[in-house]
PDB file of N, CA and C in Angstrom:
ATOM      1  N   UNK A   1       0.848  -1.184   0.000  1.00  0.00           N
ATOM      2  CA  UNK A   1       0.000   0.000   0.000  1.00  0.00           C
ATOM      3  C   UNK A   1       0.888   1.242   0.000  1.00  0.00           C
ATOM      4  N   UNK A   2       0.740   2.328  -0.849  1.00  0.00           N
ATOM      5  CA  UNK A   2       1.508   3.169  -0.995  1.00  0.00           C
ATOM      6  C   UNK A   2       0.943   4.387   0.024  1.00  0.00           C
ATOM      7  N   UNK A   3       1.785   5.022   0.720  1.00  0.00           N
ATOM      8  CA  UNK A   3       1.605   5.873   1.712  1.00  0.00           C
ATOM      9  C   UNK A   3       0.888   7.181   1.581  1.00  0.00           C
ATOM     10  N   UNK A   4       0.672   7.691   0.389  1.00  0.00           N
ATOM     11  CA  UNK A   4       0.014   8.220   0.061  1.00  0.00           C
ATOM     12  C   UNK A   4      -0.882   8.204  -0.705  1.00  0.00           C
ATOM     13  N   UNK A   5      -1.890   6.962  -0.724  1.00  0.00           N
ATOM     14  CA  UNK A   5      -2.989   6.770  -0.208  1.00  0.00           C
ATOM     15  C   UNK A   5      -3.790   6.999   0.639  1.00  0.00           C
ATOM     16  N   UNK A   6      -2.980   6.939   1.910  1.00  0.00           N
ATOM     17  CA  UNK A   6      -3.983   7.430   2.983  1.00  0.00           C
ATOM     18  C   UNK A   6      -3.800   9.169   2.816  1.00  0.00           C
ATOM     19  N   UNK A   7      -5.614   9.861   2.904  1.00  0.00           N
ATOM     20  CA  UNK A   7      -5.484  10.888   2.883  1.00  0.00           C
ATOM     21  C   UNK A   7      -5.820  11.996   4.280  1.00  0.00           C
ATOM     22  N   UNK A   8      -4.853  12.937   4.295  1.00  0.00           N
ATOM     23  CA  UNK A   8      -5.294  13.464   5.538  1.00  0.00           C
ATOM     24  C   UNK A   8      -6.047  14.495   5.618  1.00  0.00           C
ATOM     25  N   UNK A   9      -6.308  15.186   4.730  1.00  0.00           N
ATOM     26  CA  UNK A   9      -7.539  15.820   4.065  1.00  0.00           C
ATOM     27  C   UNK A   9      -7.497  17.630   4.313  1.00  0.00           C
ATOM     28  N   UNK A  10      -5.878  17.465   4.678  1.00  0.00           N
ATOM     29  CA  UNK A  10      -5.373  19.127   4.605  1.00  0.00           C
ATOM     30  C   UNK A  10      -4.279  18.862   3.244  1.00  0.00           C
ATOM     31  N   UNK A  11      -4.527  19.925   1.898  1.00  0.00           N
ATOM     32  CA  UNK A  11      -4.332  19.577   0.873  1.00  0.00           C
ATOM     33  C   UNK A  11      -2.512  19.374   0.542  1.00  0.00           C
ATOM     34  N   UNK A  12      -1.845  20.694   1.256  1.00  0.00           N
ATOM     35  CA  UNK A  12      -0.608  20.752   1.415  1.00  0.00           C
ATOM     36  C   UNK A  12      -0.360  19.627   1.881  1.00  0.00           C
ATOM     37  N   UNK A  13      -0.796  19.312   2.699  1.00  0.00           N
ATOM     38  CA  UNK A  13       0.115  17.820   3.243  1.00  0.00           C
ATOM     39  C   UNK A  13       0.123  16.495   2.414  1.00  0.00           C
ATOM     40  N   UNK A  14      -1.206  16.560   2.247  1.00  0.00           N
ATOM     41  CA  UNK A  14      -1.209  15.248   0.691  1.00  0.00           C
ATOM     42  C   UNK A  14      -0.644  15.529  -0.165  1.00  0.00           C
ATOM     43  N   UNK A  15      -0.641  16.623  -1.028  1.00  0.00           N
ATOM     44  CA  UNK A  15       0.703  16.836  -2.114  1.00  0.00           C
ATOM     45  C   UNK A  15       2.072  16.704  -1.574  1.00  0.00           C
ATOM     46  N   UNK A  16       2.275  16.771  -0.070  1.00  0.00           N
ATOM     47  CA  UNK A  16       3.979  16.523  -0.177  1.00  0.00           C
ATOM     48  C   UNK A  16       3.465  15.238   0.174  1.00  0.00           C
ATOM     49  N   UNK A  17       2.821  13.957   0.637  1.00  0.00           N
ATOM     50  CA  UNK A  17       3.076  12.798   0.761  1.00  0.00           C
ATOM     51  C   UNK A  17       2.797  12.342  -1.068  1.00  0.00           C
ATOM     52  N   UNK A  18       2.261  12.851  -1.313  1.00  0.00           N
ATOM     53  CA  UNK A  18       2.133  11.866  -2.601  1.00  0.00           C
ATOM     54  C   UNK A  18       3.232  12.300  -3.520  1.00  0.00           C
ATOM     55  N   UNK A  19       4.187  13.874  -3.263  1.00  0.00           N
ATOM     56  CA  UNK A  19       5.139  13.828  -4.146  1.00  0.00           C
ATOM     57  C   UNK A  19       6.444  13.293  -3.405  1.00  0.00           C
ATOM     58  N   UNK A  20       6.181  12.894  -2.292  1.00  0.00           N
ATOM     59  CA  UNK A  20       7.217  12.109  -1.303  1.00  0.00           C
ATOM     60  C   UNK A  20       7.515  10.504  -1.915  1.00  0.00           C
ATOM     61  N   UNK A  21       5.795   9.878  -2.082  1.00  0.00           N
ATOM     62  CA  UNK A  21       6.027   8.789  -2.383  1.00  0.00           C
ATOM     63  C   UNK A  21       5.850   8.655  -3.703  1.00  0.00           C
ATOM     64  N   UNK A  22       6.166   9.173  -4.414  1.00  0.00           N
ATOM     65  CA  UNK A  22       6.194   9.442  -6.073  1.00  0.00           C
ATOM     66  C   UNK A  22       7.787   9.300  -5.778  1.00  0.00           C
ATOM     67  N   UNK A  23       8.730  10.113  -5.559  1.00  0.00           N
ATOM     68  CA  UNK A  23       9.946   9.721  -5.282  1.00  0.00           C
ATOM     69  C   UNK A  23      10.121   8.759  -5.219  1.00  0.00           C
ATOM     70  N   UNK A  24      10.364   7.903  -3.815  1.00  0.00           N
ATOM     71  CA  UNK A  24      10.479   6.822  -3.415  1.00  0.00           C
ATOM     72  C   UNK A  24      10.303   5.592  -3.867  1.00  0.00           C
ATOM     73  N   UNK A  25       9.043   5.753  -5.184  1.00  0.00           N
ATOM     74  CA  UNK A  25       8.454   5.065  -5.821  1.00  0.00           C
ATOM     75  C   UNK A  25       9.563   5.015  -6.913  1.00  0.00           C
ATOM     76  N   UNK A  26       9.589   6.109  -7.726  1.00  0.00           N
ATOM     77  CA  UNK A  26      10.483   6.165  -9.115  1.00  0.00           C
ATOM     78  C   UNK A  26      12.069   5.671  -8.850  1.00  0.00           C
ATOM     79  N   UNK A  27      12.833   6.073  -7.415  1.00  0.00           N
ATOM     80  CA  UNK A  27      13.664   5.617  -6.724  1.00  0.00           C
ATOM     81  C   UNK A  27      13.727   3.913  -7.026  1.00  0.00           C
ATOM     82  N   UNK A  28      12.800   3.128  -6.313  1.00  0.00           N
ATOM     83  CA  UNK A  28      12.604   1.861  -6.047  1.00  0.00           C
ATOM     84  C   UNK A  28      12.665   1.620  -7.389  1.00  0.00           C
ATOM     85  N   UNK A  29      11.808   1.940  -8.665  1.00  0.00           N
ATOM     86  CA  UNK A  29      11.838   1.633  -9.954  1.00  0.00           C
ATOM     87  C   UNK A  29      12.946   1.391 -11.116  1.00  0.00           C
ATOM     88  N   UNK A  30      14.271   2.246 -10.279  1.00  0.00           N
ATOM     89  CA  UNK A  30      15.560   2.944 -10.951  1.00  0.00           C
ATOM     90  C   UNK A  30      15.166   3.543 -11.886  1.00  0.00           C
ATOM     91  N   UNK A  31      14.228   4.501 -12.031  1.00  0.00           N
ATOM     92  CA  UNK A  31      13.925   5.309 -13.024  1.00  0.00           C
ATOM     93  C   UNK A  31      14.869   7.056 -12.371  1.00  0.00           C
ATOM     94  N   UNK A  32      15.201   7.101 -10.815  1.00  0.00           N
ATOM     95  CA  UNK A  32      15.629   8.240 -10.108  1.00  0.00           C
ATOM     96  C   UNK A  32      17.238   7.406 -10.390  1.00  0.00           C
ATOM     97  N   UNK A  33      18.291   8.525 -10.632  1.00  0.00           N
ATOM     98  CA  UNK A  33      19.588   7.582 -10.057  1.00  0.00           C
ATOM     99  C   UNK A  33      19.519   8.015  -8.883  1.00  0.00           C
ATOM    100  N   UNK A  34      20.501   6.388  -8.425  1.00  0.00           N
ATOM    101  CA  UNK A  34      20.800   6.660  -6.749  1.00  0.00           C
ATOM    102  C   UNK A  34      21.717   7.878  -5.786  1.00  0.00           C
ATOM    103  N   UNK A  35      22.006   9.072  -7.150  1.00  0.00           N
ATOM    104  CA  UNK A  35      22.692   9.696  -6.086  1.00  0.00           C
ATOM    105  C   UNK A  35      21.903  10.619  -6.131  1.00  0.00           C
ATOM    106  N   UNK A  36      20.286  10.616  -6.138  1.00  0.00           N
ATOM    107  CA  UNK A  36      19.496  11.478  -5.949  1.00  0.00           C
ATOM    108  C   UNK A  36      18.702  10.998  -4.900  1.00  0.00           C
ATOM    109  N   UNK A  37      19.332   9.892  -3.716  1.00  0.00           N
ATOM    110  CA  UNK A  37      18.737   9.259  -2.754  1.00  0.00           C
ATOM    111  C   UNK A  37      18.483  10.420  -1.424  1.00  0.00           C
ATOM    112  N   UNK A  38      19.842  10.982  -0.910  1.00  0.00           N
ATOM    113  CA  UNK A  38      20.013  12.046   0.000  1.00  0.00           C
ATOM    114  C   UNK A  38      19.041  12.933  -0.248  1.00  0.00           C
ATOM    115  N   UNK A  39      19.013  13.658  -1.389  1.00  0.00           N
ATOM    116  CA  UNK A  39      18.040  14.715  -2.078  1.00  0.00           C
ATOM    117  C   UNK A  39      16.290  13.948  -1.485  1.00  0.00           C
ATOM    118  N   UNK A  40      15.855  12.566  -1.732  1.00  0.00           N
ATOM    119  CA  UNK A  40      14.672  12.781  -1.240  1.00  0.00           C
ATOM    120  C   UNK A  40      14.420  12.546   0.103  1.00  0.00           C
ATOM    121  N   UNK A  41      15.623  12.015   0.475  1.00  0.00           N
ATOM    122  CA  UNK A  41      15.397  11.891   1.977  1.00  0.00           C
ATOM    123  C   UNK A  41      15.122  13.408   2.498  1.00  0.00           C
ATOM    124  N   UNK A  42      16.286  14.241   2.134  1.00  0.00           N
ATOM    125  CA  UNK A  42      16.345  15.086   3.200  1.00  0.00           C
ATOM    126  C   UNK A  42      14.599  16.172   2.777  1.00  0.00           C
ATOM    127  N   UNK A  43      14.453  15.977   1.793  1.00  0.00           N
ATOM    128  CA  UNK A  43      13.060  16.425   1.062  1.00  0.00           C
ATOM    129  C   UNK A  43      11.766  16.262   2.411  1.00  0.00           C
ATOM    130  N   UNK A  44      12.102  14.958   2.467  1.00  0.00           N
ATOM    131  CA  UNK A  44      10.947  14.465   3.759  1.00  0.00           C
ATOM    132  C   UNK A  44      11.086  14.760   4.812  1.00  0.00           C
ATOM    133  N   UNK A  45      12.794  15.016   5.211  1.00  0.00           N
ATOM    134  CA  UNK A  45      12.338  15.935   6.742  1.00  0.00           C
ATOM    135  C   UNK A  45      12.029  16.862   6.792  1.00  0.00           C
ATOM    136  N   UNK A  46      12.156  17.848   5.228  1.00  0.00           N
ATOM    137  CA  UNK A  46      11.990  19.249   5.247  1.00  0.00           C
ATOM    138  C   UNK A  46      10.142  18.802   5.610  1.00  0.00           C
ATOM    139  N   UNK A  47       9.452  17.814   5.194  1.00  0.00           N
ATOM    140  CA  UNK A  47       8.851  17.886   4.980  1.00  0.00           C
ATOM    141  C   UNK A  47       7.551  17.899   6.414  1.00  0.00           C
ATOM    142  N   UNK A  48       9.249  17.266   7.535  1.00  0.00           N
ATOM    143  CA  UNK A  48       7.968  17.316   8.471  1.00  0.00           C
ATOM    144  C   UNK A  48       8.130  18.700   9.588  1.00  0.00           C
ATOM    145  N   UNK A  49       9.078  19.948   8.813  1.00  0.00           N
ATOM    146  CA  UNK A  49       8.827  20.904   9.355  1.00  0.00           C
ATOM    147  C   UNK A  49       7.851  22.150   8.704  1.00  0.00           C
ATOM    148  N   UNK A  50       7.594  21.323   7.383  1.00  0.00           N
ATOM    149  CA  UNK A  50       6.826  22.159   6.378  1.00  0.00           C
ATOM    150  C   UNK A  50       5.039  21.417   7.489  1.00  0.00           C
ATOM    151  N   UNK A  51       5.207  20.253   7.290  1.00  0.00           N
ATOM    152  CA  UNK A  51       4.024  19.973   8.143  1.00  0.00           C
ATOM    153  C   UNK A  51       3.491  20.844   9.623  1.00  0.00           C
ATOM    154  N   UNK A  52       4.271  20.889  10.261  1.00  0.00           N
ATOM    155  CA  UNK A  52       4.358  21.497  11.505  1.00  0.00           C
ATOM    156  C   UNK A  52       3.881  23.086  10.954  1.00  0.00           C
ATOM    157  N   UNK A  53       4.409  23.687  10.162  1.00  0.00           N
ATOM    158  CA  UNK A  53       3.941  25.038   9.835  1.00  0.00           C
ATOM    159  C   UNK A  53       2.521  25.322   9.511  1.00  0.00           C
ATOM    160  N   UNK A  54       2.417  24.382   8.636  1.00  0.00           N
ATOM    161  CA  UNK A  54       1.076  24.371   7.954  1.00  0.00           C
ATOM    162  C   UNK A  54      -0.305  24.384   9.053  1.00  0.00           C
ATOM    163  N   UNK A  55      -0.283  23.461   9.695  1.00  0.00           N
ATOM    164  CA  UNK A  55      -0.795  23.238  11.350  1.00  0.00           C
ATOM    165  C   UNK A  55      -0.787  24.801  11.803  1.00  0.00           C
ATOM    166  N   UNK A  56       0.070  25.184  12.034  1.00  0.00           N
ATOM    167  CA  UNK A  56       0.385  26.519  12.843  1.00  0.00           C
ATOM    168  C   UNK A  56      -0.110  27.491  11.852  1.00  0.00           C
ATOM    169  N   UNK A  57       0.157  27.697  10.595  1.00  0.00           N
ATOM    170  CA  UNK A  57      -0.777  28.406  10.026  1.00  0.00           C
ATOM    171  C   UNK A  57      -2.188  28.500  10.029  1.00  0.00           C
ATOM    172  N   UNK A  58      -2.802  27.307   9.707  1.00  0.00           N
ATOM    173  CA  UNK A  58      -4.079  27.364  10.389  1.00  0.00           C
ATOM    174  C   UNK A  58      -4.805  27.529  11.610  1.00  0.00           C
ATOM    175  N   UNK A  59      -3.966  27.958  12.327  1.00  0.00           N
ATOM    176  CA  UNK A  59      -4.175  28.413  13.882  1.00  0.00           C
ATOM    177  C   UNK A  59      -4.212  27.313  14.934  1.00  0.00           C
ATOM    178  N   UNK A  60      -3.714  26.161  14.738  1.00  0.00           N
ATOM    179  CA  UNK A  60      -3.701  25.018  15.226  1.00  0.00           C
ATOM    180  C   UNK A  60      -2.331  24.799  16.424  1.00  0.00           C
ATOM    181  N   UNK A  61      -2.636  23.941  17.622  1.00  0.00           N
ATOM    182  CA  UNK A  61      -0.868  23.647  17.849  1.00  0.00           C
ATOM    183  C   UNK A  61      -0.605  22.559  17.721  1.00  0.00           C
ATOM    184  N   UNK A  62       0.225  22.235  17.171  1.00  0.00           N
ATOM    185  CA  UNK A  62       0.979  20.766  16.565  1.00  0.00           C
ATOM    186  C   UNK A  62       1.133  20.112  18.001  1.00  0.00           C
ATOM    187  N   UNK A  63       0.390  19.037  17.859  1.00  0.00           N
ATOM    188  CA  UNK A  63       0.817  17.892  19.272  1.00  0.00           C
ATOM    189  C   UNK A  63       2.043  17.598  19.239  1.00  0.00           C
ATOM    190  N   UNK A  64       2.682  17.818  20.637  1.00  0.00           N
ATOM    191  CA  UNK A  64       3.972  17.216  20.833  1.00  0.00           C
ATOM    192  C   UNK A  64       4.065  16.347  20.849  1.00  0.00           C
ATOM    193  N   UNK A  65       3.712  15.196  20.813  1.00  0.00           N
ATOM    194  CA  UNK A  65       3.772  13.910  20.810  1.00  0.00           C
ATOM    195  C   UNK A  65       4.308  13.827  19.017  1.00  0.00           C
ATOM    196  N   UNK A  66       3.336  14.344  18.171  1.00  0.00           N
ATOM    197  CA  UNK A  66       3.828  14.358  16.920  1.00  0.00           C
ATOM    198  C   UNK A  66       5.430  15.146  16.495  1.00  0.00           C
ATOM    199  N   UNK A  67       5.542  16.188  17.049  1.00  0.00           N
ATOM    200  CA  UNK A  67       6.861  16.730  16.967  1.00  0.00           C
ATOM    201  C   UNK A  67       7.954  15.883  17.375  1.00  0.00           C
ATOM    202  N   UNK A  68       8.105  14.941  18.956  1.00  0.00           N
ATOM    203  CA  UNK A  68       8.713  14.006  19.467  1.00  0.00           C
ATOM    204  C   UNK A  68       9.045  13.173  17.944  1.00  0.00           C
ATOM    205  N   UNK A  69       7.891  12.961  17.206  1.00  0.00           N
ATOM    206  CA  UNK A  69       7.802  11.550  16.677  1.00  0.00           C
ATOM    207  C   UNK A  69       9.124  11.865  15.381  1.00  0.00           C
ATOM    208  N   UNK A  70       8.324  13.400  15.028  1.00  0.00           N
ATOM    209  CA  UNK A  70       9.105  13.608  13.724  1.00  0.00           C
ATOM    210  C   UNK A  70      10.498  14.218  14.089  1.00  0.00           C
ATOM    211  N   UNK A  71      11.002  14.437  14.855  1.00  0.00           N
ATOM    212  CA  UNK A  71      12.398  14.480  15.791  1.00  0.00           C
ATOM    213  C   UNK A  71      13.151  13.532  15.451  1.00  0.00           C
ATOM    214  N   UNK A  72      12.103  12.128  16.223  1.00  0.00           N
ATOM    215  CA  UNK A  72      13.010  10.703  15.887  1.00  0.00           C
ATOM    216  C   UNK A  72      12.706  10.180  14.627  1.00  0.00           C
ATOM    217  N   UNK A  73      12.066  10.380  13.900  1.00  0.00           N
ATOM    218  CA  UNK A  73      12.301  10.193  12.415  1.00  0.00           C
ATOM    219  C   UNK A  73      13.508  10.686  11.650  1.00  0.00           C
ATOM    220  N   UNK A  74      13.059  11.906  11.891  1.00  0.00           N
ATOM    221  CA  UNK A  74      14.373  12.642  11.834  1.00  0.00           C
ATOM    222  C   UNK A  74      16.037  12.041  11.831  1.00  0.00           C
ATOM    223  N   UNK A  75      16.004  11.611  13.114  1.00  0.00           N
ATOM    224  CA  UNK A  75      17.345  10.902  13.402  1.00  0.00           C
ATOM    225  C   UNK A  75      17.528   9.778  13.051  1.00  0.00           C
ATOM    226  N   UNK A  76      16.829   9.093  12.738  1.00  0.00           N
ATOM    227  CA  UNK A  76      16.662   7.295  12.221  1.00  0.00           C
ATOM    228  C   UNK A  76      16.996   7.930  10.801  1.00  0.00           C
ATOM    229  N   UNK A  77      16.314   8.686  10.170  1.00  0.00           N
ATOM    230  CA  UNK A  77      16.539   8.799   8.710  1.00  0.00           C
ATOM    231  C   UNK A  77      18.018   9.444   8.333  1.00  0.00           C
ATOM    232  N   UNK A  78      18.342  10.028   9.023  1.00  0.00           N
ATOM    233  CA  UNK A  78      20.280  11.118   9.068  1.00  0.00           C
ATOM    234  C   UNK A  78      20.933   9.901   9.167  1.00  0.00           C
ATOM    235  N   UNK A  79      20.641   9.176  10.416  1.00  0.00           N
ATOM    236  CA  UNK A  79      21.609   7.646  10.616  1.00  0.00           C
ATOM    237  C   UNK A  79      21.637   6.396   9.362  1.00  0.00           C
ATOM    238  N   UNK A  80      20.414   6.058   9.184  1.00  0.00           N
ATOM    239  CA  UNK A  80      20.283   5.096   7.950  1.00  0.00           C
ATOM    240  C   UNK A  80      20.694   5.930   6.606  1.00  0.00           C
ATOM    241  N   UNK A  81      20.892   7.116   6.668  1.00  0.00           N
ATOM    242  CA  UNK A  81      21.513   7.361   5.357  1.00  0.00           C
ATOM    243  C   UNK A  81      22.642   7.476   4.754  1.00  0.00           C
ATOM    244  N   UNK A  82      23.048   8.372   6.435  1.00  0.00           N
ATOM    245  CA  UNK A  82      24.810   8.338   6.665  1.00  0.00           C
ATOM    246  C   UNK A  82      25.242   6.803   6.414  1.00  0.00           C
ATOM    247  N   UNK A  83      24.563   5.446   7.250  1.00  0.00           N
ATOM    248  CA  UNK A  83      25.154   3.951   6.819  1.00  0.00           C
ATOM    249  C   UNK A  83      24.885   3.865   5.141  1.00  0.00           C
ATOM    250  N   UNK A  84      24.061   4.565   4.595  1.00  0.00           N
ATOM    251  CA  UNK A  84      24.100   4.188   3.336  1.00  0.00           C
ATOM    252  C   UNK A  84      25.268   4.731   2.705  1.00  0.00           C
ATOM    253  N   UNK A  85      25.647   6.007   2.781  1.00  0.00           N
ATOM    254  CA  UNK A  85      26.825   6.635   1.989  1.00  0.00           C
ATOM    255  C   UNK A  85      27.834   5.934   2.278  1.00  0.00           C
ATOM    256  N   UNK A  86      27.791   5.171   3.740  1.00  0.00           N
ATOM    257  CA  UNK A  86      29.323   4.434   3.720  1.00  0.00           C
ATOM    258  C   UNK A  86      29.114   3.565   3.309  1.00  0.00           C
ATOM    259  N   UNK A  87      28.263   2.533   2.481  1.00  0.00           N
ATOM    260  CA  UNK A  87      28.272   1.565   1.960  1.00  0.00           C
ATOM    261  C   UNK A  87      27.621   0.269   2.576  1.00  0.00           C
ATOM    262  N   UNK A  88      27.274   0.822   4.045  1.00  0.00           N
ATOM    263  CA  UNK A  88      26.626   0.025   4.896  1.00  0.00           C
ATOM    264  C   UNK A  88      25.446  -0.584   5.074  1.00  0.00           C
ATOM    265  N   UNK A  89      24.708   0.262   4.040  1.00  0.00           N
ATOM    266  CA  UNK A  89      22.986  -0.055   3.844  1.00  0.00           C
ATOM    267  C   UNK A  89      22.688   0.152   2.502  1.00  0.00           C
ATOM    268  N   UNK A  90      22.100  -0.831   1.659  1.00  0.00           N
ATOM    269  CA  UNK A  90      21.139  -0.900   0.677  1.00  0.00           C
ATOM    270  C   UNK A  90      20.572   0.265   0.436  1.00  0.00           C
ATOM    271  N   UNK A  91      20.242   0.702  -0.701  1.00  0.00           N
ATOM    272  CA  UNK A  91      19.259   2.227  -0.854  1.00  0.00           C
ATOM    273  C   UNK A  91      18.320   1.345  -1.081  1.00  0.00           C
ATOM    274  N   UNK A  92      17.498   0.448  -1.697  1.00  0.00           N
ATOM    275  CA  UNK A  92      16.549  -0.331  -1.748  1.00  0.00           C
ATOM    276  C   UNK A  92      15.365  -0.750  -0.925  1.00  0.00           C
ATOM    277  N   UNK A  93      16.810  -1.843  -0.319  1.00  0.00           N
ATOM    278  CA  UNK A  93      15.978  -2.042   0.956  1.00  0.00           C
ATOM    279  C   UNK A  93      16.008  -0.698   2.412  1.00  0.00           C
ATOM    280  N   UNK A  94      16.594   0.413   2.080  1.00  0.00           N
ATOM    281  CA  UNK A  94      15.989   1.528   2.730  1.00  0.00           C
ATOM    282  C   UNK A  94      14.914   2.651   2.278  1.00  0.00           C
ATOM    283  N   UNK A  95      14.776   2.628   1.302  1.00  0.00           N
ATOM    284  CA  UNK A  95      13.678   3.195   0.492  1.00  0.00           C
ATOM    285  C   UNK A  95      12.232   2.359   1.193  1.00  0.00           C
ATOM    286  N   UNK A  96      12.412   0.901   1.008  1.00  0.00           N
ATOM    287  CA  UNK A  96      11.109   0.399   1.085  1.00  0.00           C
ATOM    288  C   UNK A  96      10.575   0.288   2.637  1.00  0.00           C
ATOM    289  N   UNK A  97      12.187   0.009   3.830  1.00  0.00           N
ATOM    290  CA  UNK A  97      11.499   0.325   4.989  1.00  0.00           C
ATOM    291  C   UNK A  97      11.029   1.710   5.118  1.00  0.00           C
ATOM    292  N   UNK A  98      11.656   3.294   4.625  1.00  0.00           N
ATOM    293  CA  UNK A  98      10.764   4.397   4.533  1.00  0.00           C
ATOM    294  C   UNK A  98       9.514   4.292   4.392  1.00  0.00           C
ATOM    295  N   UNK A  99       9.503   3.187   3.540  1.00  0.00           N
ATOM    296  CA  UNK A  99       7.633   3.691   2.935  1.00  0.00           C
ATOM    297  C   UNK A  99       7.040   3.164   4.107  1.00  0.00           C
ATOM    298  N   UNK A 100       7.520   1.944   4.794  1.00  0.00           N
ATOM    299  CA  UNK A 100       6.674   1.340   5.666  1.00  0.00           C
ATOM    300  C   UNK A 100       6.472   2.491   6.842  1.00  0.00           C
ATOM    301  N   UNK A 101       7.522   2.824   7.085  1.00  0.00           N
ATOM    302  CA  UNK A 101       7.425   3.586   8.472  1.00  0.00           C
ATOM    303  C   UNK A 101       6.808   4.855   7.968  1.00  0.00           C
ATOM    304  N   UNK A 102       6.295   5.451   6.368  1.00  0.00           N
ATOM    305  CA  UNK A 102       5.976   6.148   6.454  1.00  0.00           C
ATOM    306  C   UNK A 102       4.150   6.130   6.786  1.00  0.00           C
ATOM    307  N   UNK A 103       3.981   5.053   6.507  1.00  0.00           N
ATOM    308  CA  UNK A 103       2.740   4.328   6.387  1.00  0.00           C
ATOM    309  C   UNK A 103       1.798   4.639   7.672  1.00  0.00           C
ATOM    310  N   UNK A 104       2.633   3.751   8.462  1.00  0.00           N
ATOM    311  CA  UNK A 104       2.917   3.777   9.839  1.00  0.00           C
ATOM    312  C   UNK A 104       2.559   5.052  10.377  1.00  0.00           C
ATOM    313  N   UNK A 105       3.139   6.010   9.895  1.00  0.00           N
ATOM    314  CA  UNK A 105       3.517   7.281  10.612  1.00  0.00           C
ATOM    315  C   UNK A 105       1.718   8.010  10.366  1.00  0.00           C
ATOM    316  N   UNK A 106       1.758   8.128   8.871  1.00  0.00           N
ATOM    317  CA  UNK A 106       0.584   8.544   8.501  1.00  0.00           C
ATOM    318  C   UNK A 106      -0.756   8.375   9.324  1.00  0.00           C
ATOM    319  N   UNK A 107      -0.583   6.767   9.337  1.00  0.00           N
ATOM    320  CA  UNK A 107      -2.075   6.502  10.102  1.00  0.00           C
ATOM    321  C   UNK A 107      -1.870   6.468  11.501  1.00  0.00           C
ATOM    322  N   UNK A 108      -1.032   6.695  12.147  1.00  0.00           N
ATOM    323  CA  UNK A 108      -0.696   6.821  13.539  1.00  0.00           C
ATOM    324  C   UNK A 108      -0.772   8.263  13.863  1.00  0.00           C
ATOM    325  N   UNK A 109      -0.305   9.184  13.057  1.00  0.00           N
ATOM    326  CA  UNK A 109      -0.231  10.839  13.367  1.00  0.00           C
ATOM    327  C   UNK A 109      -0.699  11.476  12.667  1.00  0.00           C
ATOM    328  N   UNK A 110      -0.385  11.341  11.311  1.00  0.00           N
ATOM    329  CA  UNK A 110      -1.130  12.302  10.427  1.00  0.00           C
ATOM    330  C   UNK A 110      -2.665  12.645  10.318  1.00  0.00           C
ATOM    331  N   UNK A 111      -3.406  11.457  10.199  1.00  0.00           N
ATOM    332  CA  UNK A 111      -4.958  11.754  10.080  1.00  0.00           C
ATOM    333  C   UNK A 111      -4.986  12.412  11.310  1.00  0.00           C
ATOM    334  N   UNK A 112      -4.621  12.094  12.173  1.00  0.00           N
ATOM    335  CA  UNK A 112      -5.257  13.072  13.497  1.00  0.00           C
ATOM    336  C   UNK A 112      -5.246  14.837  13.438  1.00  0.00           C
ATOM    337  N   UNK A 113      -4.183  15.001  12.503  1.00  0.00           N
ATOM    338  CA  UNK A 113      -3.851  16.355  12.044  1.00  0.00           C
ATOM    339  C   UNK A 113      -5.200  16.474  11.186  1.00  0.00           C
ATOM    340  N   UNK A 114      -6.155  16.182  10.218  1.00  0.00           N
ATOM    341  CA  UNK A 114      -6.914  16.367   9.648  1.00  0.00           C
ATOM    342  C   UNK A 114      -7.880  16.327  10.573  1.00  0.00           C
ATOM    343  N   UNK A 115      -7.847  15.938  11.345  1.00  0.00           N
ATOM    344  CA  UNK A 115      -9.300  15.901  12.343  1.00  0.00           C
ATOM    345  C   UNK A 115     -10.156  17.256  12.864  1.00  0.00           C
ATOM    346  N   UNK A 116      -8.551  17.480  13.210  1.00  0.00           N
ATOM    347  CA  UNK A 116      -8.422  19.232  13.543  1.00  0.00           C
ATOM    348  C   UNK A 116      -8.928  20.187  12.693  1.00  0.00           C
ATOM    349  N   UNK A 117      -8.945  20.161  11.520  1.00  0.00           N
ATOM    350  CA  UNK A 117      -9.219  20.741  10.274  1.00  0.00           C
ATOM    351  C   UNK A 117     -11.427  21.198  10.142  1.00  0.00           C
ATOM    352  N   UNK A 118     -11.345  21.454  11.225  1.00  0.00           N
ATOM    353  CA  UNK A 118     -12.890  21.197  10.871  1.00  0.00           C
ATOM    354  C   UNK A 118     -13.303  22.913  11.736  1.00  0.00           C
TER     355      UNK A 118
END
């Protein structure tokens, strides 16, 4: 199931998950070369401070619990990438655990951000 599928029904945020996993996707395909791997990673953390704004623009406050989360995403994703540049990790098989944990992430935090939206 591709991660952006699930929708959270604030529009900014579905366009960066679905152009997140449009990446990830074309990545996995080798249609992206791999030294455009860093480039989407770091894309997605921008992405979860672009999230956090968006929230706050709408007059909302971003649950800390969600900030915590995207913190340690954050750092799992700097670490598994740094092992990738040294040769230590697969871009493959790190691409595809991304999607999972992005999956994960979505239906664990994100919809709740749409809830708010009302």
């Amino acid at each position: 199931m591709l991660y952006s599928s699930v929708k959270v029904g604030i529009i900014e945020i579905d366009l960066d998950h679905y152009n997140i996993d449009t990446m990830l996707r074309l990545y996995s395909s080798g249609r992206v070369p791999t030294f455009y791997l860093p480039q989407i990673i770091n894309g997605l953390i921008k992405h979860f401070v672009n999230e956090e704004e968006i929230i706050a623009a709408m007059g909302h406050e971003f649950p800390e619990d969600h900030k915590f989360e995207h913190a340690r995403l954050t750092q799992a994703l700097e670490s598994k990438l740094a092992d990738w540049k040294d040769g230590k990790y697969d871009g493959q098989k790190f691409v595809e655990e991304v999607r999972e944990i992005l999956l994960l992430h979505v239906t664990e935090y994100d919809l709740l951000l749409g809830a708010n939206d009302g």
